[in-house]
C-alpha atoms as a PDB file:
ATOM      1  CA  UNK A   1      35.527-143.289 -57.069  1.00  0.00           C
ATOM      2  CA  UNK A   2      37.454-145.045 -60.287  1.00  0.00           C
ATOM      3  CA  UNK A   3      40.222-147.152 -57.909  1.00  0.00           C
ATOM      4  CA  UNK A   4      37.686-147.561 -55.737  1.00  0.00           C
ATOM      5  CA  UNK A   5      34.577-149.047 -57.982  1.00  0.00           C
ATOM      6  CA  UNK A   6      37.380-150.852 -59.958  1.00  0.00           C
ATOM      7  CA  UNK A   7      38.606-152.975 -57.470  1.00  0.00           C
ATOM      8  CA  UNK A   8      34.677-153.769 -56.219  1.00  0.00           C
ATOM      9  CA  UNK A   9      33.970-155.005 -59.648  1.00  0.00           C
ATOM     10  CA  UNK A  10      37.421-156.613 -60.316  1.00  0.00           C
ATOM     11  CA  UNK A  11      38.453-154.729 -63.233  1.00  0.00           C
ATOM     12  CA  UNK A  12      41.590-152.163 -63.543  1.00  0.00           C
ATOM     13  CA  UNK A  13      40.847-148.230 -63.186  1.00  0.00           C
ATOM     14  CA  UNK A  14      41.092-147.844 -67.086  1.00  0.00           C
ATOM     15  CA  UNK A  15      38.724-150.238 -68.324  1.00  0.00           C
ATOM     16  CA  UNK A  16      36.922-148.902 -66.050  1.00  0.00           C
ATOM     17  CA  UNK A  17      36.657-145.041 -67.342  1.00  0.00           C
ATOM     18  CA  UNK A  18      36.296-146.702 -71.126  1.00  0.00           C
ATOM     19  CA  UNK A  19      33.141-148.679 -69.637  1.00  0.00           C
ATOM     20  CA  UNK A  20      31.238-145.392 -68.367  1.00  0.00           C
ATOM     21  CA  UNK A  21      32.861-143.169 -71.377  1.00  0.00           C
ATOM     22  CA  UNK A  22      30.635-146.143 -73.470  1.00  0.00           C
ATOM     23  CA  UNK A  23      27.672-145.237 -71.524  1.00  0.00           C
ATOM     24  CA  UNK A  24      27.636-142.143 -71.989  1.00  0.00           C
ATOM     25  CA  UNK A  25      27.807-142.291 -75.371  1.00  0.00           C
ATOM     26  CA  UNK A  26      24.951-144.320 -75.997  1.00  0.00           C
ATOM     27  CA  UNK A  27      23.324-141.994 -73.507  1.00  0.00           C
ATOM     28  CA  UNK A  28      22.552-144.319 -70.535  1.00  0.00           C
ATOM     29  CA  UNK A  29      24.312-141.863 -67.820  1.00  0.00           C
ATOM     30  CA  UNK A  30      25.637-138.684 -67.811  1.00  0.00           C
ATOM     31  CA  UNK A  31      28.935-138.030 -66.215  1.00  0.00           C
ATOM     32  CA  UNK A  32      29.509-134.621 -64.645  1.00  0.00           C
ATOM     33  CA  UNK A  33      32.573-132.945 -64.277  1.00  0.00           C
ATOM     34  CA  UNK A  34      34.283-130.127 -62.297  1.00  0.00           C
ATOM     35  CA  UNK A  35      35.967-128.191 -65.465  1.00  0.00           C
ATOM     36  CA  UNK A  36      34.723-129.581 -68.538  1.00  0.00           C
ATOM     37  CA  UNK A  37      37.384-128.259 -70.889  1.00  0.00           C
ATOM     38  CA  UNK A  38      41.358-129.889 -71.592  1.00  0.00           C
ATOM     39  CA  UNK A  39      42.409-133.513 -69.982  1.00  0.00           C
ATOM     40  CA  UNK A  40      39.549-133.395 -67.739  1.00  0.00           C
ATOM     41  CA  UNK A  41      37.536-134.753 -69.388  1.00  0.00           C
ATOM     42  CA  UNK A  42      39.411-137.803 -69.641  1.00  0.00           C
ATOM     43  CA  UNK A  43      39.383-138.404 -66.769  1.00  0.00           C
ATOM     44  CA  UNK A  44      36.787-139.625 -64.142  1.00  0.00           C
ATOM     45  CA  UNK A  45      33.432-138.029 -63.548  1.00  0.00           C
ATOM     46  CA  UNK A  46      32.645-136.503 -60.286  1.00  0.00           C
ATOM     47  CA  UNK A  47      29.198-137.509 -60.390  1.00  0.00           C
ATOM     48  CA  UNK A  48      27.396-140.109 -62.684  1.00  0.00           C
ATOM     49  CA  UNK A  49      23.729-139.710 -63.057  1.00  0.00           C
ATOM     50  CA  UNK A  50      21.549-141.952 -64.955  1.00  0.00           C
ATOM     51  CA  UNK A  51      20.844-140.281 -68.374  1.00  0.00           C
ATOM     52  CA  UNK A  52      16.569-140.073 -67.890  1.00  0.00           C
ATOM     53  CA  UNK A  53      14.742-140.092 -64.750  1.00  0.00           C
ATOM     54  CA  UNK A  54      12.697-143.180 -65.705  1.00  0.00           C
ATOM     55  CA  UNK A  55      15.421-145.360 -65.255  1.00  0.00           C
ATOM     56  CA  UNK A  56      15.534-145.407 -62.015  1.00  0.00           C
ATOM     57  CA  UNK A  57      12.493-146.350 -61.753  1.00  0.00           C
ATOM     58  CA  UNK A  58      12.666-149.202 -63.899  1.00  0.00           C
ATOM     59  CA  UNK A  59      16.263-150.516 -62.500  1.00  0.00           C
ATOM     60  CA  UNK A  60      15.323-149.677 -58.389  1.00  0.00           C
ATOM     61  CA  UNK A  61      12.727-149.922 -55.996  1.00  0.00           C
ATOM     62  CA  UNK A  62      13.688-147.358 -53.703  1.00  0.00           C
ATOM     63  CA  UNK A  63      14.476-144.263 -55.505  1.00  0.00           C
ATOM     64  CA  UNK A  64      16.384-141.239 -54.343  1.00  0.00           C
ATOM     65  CA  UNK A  65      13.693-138.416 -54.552  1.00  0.00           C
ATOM     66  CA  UNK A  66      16.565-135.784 -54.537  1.00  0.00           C
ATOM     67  CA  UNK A  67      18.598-137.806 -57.289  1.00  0.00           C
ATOM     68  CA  UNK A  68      15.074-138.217 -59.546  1.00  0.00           C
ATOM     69  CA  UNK A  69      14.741-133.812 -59.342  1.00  0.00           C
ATOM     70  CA  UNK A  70      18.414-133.653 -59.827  1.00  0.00           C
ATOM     71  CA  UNK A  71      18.249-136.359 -62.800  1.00  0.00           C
ATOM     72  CA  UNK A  72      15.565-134.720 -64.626  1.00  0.00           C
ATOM     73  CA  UNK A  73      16.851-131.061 -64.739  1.00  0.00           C
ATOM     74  CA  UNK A  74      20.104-132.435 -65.991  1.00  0.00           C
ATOM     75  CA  UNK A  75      18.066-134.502 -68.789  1.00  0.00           C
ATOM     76  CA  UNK A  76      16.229-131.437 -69.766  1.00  0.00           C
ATOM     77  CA  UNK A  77      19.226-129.072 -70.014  1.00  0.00           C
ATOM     78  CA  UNK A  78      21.796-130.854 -71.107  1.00  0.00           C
ATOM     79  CA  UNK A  79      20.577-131.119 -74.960  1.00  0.00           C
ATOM     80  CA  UNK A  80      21.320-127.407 -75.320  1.00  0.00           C
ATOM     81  CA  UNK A  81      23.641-126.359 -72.373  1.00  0.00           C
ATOM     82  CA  UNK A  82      26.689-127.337 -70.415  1.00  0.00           C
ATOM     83  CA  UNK A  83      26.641-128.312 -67.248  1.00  0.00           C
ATOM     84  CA  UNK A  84      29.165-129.154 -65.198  1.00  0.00           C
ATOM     85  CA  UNK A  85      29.549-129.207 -61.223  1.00  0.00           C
ATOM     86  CA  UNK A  86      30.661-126.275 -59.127  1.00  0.00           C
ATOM     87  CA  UNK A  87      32.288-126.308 -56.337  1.00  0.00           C
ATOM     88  CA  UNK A  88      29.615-125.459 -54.219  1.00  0.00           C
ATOM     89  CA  UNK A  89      26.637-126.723 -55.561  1.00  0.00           C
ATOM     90  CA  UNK A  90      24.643-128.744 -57.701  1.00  0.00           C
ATOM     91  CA  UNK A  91      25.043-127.763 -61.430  1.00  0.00           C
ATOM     92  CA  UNK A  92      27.214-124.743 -63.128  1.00  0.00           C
ATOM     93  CA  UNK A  93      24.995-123.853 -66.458  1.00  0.00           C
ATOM     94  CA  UNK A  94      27.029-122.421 -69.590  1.00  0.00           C
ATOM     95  CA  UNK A  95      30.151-121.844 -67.125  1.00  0.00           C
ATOM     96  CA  UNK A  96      27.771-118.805 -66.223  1.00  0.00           C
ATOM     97  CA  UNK A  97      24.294-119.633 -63.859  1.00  0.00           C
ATOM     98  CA  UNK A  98      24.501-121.360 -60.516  1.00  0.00           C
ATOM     99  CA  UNK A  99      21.646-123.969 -59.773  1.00  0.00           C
ATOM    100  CA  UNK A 100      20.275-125.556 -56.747  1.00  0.00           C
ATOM    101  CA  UNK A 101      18.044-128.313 -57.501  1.00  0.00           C
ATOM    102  CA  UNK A 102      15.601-129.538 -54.459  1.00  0.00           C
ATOM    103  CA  UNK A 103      12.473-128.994 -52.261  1.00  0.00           C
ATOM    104  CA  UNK A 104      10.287-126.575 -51.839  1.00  0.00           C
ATOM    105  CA  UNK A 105      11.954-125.771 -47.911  1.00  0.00           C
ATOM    106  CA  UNK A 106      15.505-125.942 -50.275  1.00  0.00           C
ATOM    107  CA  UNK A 107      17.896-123.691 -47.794  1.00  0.00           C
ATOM    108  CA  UNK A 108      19.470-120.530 -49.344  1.00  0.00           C
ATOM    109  CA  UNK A 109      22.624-120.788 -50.260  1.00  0.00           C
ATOM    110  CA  UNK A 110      24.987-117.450 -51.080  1.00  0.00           C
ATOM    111  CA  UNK A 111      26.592-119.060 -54.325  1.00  0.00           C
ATOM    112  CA  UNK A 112      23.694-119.980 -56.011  1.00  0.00           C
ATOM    113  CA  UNK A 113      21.852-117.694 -59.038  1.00  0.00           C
ATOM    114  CA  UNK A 114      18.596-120.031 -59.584  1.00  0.00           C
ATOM    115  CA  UNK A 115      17.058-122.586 -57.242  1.00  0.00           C
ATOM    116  CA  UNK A 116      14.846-125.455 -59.330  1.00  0.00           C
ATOM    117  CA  UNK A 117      12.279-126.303 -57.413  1.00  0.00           C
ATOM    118  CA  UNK A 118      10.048-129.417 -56.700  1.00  0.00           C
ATOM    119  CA  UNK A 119       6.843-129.577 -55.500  1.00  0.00           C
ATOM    120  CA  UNK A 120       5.546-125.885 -55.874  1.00  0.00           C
ATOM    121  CA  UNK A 121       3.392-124.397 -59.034  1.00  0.00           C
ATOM    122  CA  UNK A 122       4.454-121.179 -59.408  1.00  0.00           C
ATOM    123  CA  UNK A 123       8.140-119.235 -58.768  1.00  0.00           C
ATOM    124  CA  UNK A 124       9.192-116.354 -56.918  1.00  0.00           C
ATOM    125  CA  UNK A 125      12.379-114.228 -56.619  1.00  0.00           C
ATOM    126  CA  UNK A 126      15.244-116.568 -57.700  1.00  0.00           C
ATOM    127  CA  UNK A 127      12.862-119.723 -56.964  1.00  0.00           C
ATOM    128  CA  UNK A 128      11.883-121.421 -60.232  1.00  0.00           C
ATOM    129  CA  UNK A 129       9.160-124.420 -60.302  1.00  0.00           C
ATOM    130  CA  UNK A 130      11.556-127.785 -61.173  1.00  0.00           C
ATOM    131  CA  UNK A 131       8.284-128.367 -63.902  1.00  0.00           C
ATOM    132  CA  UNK A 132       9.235-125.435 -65.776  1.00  0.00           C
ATOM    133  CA  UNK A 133      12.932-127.121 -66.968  1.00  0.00           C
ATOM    134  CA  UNK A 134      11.113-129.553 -69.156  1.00  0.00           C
ATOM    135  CA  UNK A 135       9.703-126.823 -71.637  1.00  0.00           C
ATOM    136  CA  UNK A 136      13.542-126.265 -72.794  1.00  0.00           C
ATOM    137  CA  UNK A 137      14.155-129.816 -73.681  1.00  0.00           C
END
């Protein structure tokens, strides 16, 4: 993604990295990373999320329904966990819990320890209502 994004937008990979490092930390996106300990973190994300939900609202039209869940549960657990991206799926909590963040027909998946789901009110098994992330912010 850096050489790639850098040479769209005409600037070199490294000015590039200190751009979204800036963003970061004035909490407009969150980068995620594969192992967030050593030189890592230096270098780029794996994925970039915007730091709240509502912004993609207020910056896009059409908006990614499964980036907006993923988004959100990131928001609401990243003020007291950390997260970083497991092989396998979508978020690694505390280097310890496995999360799946989707739909309510979300397929299983043998890695994961939690699923967050959208769009149903109560949870069942390893199944846990998305709506029930945002009492730990």
């Amino acid at each position: 993604m850096g050489s790639k994004l850098s040479e769209k937008i005409g600037i070199n990979r490294t000015t590039l990295l200190t751009y979204l490092h800036f963003l970061e930390e004035c909490g407009l996106i969150y980068g995620l990373h594969q192992n967030v300990e050593g030189i890592s973190l230096l270098q780029k994300p794996e994925k970039i999320y915007l730091n709240n939900p509502n912004l993609a609202f207020a910056l896009g039209s059409n908006v990614d329904v499964g980036n907006v869940r993923e988004t959100f549960f990131l928001n609401q657990l990243s003020a007291e966990h950390q997260l970083s991206l497991p092989k396998n799926s979508d978020f690694l909590i505390d280097k310890s819990w496995v999360v799946e963040v989707g739909g309510k027909n979300k397929k299983s998946n043998p890695n994961c320890d939690i699923y967050a789901i959208d769009t149903i009110e109560y949870g069942h098994d390893k199944r846990i209502p998305l709506w029930l992330f945002g009492f730990l912010y």
